[in-house]
PDB file of N, CA and C in Angstrom:
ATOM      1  N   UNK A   1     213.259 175.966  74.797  1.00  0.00           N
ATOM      2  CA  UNK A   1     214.437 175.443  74.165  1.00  0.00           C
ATOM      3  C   UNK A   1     215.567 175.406  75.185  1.00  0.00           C
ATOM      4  N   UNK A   2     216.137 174.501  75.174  1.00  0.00           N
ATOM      5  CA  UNK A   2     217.131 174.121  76.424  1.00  0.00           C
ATOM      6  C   UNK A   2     218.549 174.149  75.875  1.00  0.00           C
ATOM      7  N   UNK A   3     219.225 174.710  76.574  1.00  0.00           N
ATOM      8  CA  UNK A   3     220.827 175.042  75.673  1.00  0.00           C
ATOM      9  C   UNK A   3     221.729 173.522  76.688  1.00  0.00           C
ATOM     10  N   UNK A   4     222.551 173.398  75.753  1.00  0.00           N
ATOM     11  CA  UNK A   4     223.578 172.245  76.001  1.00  0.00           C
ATOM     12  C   UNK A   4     224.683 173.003  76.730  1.00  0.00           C
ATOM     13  N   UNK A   5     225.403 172.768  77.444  1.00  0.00           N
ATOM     14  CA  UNK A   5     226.201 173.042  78.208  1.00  0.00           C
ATOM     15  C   UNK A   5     227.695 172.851  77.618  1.00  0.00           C
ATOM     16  N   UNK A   6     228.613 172.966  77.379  1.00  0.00           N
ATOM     17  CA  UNK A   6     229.718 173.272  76.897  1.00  0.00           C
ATOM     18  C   UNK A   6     231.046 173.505  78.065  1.00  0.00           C
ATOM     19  N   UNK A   7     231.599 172.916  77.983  1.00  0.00           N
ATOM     20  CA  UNK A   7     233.343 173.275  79.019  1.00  0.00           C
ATOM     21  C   UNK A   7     234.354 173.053  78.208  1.00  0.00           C
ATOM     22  N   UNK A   8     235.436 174.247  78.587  1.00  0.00           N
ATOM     23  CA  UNK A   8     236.461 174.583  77.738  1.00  0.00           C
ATOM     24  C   UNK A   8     237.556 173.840  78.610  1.00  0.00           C
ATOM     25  N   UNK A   9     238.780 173.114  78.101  1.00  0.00           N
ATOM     26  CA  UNK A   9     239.453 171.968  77.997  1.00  0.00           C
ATOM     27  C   UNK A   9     240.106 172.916  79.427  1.00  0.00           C
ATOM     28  N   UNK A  10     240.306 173.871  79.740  1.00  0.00           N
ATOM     29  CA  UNK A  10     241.077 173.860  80.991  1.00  0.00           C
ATOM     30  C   UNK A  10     240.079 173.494  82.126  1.00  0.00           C
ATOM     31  N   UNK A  11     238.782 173.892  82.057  1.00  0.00           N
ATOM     32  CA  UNK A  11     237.671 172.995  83.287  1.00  0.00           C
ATOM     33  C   UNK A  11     237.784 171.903  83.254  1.00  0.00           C
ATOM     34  N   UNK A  12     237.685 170.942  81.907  1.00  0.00           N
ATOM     35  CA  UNK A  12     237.497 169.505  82.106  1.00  0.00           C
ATOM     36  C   UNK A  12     238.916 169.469  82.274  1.00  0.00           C
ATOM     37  N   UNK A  13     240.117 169.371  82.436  1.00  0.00           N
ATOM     38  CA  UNK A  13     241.643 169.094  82.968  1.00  0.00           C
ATOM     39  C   UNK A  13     241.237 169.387  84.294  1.00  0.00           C
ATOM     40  N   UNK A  14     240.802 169.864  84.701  1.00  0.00           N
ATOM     41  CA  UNK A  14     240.481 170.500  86.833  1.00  0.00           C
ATOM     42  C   UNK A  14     239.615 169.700  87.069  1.00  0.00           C
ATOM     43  N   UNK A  15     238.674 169.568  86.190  1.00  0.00           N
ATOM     44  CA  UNK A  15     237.566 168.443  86.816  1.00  0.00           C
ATOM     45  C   UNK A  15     237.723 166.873  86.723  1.00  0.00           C
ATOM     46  N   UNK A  16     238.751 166.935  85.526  1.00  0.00           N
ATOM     47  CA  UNK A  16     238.955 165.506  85.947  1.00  0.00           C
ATOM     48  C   UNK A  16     240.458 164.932  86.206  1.00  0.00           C
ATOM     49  N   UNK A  17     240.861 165.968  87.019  1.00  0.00           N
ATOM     50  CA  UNK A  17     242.990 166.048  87.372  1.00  0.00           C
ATOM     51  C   UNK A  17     243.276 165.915  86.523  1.00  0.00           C
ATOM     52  N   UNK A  18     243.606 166.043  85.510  1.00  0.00           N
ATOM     53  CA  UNK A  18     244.451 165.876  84.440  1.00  0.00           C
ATOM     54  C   UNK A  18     244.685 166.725  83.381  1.00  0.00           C
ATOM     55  N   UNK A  19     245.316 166.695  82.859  1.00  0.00           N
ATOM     56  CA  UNK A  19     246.713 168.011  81.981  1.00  0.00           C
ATOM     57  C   UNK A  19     245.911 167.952  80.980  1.00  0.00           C
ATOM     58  N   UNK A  20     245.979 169.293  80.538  1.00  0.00           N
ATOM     59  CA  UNK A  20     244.714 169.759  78.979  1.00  0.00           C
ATOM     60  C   UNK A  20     245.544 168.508  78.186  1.00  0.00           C
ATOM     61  N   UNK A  21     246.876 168.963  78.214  1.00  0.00           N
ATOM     62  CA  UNK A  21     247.630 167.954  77.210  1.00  0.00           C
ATOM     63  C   UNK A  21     247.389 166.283  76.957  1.00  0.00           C
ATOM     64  N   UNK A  22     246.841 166.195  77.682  1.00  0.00           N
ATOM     65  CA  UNK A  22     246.039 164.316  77.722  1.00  0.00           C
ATOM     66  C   UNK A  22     244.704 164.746  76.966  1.00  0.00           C
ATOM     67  N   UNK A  23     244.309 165.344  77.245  1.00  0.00           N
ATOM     68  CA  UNK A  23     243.000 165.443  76.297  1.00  0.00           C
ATOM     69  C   UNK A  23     243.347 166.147  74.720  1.00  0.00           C
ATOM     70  N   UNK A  24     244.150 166.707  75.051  1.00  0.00           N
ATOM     71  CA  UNK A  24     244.224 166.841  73.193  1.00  0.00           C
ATOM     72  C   UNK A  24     245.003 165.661  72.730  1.00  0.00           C
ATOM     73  N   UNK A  25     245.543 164.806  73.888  1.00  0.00           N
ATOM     74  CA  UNK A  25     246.385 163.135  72.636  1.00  0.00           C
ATOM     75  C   UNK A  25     245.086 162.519  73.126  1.00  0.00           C
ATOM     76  N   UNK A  26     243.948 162.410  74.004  1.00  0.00           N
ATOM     77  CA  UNK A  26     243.081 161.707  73.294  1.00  0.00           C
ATOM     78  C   UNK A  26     242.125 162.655  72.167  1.00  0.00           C
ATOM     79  N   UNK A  27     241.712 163.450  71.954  1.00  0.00           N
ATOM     80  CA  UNK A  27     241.740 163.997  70.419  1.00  0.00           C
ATOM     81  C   UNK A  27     242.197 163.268  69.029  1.00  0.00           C
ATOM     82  N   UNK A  28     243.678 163.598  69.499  1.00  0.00           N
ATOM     83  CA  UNK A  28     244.011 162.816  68.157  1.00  0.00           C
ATOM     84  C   UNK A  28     244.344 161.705  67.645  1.00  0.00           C
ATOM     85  N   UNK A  29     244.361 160.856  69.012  1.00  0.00           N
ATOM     86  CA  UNK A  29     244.002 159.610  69.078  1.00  0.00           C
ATOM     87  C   UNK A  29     242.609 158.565  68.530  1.00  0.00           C
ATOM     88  N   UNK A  30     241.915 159.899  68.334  1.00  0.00           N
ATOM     89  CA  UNK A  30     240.637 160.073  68.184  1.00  0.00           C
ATOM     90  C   UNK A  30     239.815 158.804  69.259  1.00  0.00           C
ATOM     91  N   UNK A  31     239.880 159.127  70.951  1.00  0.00           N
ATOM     92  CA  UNK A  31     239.441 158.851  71.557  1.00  0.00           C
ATOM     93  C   UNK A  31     238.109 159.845  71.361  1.00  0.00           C
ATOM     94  N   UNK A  32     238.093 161.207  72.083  1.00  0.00           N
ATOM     95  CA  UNK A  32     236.941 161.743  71.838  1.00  0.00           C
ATOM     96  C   UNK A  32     236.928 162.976  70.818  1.00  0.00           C
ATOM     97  N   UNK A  33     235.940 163.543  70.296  1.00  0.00           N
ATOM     98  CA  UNK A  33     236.186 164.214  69.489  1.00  0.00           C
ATOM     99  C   UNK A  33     234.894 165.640  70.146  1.00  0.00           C
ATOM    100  N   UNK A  34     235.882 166.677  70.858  1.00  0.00           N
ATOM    101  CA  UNK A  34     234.874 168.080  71.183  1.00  0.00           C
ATOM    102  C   UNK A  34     234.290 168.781  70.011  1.00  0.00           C
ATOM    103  N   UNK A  35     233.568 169.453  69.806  1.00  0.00           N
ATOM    104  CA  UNK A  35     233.217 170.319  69.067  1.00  0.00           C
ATOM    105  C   UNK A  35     233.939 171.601  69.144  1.00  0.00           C
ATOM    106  N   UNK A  36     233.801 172.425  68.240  1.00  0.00           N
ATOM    107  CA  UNK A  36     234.682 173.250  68.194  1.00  0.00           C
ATOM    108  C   UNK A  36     233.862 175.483  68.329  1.00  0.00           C
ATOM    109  N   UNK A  37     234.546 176.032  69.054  1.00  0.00           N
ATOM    110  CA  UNK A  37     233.737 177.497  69.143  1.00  0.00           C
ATOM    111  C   UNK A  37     234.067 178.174  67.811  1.00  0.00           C
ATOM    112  N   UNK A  38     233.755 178.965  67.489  1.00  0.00           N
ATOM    113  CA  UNK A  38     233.808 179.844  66.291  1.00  0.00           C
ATOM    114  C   UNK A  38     234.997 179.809  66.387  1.00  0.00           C
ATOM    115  N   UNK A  39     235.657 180.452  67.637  1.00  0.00           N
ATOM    116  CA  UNK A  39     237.505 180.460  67.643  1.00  0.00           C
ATOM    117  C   UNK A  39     238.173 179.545  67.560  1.00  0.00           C
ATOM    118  N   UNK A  40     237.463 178.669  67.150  1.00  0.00           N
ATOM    119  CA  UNK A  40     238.196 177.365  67.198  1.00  0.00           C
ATOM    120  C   UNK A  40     238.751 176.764  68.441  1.00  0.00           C
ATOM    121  N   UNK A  41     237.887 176.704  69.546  1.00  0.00           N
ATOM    122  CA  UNK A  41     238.647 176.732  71.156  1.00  0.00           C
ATOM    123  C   UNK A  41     237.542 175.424  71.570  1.00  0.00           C
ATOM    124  N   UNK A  42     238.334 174.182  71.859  1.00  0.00           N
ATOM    125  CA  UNK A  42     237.802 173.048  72.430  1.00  0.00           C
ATOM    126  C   UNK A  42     236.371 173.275  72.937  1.00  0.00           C
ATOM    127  N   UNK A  43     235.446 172.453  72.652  1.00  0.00           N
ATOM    128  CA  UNK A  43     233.928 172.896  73.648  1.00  0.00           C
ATOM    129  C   UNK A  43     233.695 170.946  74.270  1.00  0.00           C
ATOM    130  N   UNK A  44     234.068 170.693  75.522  1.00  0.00           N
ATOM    131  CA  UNK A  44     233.592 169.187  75.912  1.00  0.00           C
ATOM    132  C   UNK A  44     231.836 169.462  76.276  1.00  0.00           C
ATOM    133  N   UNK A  45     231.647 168.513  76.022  1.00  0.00           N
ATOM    134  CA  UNK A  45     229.761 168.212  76.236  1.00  0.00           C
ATOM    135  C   UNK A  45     229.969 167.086  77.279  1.00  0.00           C
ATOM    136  N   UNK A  46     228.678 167.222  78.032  1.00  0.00           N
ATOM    137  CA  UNK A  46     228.774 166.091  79.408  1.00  0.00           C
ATOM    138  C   UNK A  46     228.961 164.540  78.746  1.00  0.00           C
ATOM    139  N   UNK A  47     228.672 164.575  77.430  1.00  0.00           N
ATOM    140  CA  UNK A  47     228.674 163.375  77.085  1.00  0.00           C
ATOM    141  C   UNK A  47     229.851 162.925  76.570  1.00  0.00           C
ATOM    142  N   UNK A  48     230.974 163.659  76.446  1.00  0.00           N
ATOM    143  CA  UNK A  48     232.554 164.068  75.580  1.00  0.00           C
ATOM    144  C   UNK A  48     233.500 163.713  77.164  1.00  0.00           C
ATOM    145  N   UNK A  49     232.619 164.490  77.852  1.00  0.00           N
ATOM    146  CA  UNK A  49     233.256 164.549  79.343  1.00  0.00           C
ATOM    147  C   UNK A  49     233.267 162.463  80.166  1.00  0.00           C
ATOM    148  N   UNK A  50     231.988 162.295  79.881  1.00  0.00           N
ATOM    149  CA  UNK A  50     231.953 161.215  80.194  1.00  0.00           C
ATOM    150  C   UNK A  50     232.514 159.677  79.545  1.00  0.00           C
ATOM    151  N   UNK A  51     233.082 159.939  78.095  1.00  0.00           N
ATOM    152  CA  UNK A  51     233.617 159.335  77.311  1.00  0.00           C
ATOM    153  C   UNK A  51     235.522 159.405  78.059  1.00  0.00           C
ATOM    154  N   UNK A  52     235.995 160.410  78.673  1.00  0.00           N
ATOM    155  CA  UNK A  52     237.225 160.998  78.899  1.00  0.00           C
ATOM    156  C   UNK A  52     237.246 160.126  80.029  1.00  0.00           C
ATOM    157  N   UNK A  53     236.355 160.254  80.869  1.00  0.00           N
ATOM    158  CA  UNK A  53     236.224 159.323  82.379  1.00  0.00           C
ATOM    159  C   UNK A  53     236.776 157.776  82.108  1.00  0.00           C
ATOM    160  N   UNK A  54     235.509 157.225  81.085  1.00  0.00           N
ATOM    161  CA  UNK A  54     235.514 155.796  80.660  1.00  0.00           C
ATOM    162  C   UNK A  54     237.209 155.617  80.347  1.00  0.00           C
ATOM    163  N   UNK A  55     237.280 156.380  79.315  1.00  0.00           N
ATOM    164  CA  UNK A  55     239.071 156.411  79.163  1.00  0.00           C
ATOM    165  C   UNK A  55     240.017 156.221  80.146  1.00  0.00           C
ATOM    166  N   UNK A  56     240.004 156.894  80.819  1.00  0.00           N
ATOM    167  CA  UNK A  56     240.851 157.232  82.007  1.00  0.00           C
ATOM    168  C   UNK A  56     240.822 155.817  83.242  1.00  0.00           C
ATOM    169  N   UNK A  57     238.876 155.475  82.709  1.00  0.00           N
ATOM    170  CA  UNK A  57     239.133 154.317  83.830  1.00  0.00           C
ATOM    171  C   UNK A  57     239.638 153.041  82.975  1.00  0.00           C
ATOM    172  N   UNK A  58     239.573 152.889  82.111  1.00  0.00           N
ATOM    173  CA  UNK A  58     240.245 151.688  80.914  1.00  0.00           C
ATOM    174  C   UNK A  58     241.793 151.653  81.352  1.00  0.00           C
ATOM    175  N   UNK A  59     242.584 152.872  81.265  1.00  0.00           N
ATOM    176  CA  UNK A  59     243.329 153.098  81.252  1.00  0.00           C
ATOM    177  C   UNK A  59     244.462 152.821  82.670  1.00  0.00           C
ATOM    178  N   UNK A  60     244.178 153.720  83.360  1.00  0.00           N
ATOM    179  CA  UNK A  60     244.287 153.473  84.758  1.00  0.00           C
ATOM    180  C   UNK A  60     243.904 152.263  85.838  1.00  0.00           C
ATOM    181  N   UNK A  61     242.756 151.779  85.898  1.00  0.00           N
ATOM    182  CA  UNK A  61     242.293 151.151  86.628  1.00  0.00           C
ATOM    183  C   UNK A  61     242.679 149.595  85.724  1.00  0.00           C
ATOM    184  N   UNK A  62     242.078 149.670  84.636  1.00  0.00           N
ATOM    185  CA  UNK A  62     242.197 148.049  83.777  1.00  0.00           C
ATOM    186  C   UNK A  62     243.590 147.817  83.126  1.00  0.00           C
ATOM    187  N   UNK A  63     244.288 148.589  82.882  1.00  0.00           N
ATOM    188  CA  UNK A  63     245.976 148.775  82.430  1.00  0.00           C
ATOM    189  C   UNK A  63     245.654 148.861  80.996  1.00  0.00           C
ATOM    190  N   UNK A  64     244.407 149.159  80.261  1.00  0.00           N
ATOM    191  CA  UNK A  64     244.327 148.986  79.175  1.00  0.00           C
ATOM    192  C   UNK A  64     245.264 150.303  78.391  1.00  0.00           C
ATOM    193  N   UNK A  65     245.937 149.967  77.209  1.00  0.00           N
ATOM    194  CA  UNK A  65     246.649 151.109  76.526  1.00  0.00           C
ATOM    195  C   UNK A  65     245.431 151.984  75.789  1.00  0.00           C
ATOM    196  N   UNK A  66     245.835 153.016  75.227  1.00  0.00           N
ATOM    197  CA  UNK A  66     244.991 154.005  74.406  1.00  0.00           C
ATOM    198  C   UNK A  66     244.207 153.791  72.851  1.00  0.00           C
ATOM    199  N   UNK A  67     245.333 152.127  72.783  1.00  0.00           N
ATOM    200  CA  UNK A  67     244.599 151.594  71.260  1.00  0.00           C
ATOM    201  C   UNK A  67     243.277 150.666  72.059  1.00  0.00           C
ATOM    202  N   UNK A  68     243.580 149.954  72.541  1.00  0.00           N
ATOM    203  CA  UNK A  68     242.824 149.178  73.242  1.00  0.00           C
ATOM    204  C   UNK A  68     241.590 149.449  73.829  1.00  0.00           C
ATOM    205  N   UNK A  69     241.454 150.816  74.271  1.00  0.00           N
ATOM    206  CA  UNK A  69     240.349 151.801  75.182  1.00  0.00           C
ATOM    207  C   UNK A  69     239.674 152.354  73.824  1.00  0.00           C
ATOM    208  N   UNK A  70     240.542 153.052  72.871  1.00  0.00           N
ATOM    209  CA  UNK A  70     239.730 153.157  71.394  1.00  0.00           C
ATOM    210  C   UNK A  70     238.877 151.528  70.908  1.00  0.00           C
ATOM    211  N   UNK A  71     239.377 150.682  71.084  1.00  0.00           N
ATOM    212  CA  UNK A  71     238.934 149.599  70.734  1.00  0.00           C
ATOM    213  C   UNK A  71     237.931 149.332  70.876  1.00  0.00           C
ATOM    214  N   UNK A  72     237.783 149.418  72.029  1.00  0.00           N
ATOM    215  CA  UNK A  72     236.434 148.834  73.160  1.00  0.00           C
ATOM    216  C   UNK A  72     235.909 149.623  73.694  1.00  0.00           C
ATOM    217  N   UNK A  73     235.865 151.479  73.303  1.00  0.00           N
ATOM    218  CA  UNK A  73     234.812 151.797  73.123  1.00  0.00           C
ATOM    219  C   UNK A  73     233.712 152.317  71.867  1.00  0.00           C
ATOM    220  N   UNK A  74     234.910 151.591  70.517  1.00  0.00           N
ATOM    221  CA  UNK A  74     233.697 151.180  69.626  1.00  0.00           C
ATOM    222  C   UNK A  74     233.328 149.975  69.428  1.00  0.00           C
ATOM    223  N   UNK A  75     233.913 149.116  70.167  1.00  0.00           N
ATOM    224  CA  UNK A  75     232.859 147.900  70.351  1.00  0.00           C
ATOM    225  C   UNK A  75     231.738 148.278  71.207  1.00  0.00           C
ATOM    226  N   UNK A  76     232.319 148.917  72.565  1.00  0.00           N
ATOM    227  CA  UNK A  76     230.954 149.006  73.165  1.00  0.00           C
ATOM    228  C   UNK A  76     229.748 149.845  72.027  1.00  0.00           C
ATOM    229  N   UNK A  77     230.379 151.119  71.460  1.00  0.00           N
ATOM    230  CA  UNK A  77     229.063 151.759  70.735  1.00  0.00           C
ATOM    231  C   UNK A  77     228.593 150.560  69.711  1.00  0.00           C
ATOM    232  N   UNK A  78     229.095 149.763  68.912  1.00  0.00           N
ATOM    233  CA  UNK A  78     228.621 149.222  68.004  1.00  0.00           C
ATOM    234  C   UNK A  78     227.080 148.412  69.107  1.00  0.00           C
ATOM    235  N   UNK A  79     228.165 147.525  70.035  1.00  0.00           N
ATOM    236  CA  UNK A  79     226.749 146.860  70.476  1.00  0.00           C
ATOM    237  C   UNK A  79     225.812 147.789  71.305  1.00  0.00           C
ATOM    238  N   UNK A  80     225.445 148.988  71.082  1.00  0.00           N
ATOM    239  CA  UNK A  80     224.775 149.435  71.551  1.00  0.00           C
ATOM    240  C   UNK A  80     223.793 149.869  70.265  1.00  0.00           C
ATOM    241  N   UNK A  81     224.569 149.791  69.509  1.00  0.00           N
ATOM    242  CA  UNK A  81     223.840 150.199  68.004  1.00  0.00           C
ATOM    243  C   UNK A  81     222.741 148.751  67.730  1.00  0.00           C
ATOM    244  N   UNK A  82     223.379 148.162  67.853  1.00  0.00           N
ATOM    245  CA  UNK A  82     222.637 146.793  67.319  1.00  0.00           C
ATOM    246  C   UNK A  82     221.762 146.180  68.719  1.00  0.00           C
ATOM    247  N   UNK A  83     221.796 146.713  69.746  1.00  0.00           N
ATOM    248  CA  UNK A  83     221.301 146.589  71.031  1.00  0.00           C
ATOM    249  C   UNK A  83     219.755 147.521  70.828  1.00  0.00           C
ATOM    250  N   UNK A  84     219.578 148.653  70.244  1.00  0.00           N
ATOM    251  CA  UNK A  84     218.755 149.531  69.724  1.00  0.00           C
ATOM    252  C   UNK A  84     218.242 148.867  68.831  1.00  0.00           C
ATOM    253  N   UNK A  85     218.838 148.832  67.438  1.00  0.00           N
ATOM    254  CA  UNK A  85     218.204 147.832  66.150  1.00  0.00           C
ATOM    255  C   UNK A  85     217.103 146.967  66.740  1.00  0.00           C
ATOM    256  N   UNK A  86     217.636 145.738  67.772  1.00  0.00           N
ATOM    257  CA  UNK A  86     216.997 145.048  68.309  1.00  0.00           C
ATOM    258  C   UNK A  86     215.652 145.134  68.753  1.00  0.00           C
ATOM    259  N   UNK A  87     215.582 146.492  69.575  1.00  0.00           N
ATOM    260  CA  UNK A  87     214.693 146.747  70.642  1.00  0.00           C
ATOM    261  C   UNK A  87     213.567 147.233  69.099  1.00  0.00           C
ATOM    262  N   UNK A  88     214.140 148.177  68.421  1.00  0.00           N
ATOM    263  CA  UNK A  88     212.872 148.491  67.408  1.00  0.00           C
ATOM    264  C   UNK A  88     211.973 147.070  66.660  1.00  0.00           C
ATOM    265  N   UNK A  89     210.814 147.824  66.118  1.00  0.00           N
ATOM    266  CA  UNK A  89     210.145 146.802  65.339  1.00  0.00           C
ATOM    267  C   UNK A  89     211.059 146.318  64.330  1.00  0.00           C
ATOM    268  N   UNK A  90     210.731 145.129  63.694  1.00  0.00           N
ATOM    269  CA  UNK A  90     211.930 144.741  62.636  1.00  0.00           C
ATOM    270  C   UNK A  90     211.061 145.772  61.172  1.00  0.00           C
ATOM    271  N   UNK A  91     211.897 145.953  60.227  1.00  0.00           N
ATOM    272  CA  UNK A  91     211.620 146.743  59.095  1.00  0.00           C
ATOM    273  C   UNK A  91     212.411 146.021  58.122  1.00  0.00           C
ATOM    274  N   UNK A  92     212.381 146.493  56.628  1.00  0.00           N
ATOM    275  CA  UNK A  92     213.043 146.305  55.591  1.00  0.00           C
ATOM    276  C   UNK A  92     214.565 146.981  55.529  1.00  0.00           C
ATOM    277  N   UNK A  93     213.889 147.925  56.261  1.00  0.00           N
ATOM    278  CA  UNK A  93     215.686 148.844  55.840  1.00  0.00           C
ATOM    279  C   UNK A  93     216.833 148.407  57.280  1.00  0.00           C
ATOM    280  N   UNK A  94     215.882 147.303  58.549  1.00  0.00           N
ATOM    281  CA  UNK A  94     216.955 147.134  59.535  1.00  0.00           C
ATOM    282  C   UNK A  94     217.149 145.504  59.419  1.00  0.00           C
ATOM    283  N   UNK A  95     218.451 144.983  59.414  1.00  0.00           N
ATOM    284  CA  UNK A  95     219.244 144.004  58.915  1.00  0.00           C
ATOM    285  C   UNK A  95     220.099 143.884  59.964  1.00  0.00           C
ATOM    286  N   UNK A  96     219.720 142.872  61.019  1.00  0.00           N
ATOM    287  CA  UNK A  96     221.200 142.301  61.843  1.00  0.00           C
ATOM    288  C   UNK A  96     221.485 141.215  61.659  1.00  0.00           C
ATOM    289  N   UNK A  97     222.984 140.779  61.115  1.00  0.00           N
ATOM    290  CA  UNK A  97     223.699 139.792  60.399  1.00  0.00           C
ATOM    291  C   UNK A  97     224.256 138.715  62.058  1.00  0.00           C
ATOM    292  N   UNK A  98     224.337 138.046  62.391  1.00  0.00           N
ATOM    293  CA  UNK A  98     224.974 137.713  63.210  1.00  0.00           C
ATOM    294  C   UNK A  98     226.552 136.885  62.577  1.00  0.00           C
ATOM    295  N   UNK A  99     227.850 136.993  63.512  1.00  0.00           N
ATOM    296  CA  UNK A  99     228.770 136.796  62.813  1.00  0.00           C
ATOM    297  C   UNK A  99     229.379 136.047  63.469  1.00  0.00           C
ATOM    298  N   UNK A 100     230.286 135.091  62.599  1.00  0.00           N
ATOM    299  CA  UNK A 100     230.945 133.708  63.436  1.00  0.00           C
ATOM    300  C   UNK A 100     232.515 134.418  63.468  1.00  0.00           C
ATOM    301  N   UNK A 101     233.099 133.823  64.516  1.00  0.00           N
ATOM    302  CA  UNK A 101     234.413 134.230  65.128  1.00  0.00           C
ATOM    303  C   UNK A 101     235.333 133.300  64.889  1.00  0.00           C
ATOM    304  N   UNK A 102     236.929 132.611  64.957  1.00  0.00           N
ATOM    305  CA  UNK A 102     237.355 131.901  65.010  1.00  0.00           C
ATOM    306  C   UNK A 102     238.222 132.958  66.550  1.00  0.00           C
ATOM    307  N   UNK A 103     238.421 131.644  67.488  1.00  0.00           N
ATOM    308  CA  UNK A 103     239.512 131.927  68.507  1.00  0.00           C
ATOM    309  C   UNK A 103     240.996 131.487  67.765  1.00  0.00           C
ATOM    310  N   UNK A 104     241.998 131.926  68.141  1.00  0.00           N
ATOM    311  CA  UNK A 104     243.094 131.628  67.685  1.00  0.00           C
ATOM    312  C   UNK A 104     244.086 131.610  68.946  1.00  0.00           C
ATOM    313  N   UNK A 105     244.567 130.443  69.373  1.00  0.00           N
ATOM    314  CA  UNK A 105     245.513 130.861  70.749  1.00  0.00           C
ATOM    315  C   UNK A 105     246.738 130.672  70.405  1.00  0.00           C
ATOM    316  N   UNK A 106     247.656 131.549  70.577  1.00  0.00           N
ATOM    317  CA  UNK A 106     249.059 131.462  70.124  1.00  0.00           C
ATOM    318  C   UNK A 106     249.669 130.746  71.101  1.00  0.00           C
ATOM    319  N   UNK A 107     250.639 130.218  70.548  1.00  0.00           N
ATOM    320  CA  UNK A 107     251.455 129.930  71.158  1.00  0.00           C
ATOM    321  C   UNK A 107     251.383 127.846  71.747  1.00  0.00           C
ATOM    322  N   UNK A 108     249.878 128.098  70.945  1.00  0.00           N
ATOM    323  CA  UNK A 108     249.908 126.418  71.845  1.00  0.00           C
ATOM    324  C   UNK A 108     248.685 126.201  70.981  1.00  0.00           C
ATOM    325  N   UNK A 109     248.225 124.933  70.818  1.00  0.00           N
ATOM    326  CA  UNK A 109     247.167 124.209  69.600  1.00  0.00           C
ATOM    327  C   UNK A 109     246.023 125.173  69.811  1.00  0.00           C
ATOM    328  N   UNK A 110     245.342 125.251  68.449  1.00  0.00           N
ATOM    329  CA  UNK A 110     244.122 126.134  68.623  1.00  0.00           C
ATOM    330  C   UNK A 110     243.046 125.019  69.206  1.00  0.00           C
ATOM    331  N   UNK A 111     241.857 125.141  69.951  1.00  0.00           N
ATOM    332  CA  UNK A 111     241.423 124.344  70.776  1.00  0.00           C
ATOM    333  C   UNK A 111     240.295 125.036  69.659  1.00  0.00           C
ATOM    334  N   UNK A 112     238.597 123.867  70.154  1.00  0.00           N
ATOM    335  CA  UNK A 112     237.252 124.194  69.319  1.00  0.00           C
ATOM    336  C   UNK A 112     236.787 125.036  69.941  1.00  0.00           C
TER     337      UNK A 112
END
């Protein structure tokens, strides 16, 4: 049995430069969400850790804001959900709808 690894919010602030205090507004931003110790004391998982990165590079690197980085990384999970669906055999209980979009461009005629 293999134990999961766990880091408490002042390691991941050292490991990834940045102030515990950015990780608890992405918390409640509900960018990522840690699990919690009996004491109730932050626990990041490599996979919590690596969600914080993606953030940080949305953020920093793409100028994206904190709604925006929430945005698109549940778009990314969704299509990863339905990216899976895919790959399985088809069944009764799995259903992918495909969905039509309209573009809308402000400011000047909507084009087809």
């Amino acid at each position: 049995m293999s134990q999961k690894v766990a880091y408490l919010i002042s390691a991941v602030a050292k490991m990834l430069d940045i102030h515990p205090q950015t990780l608890r507004q992405y918390e409640k931003e509900g960018l990522v969400e840690p699990s919690r110790s009996d004491g109730k004391m932050r626990l990041y998982s490599a996979e919590d850790i690596d969600r914080v990165r993606e953030v940080l590079r949305l953020t920093r690197q793409m100028g994206v804001n904190l709604a925006g980085a929430k945005l698109i990384l549940e778009l990314q999970s969704k299509i990863s959900y339905y990216e899976s669906l895919l790959k399985e055999k088809p069944s009764k209980n799995a259903l992918v709808k495909s969905a039509k979009y309209e573009i809308v461009f402000l400011g000047g005629k909507n084009k087809p």
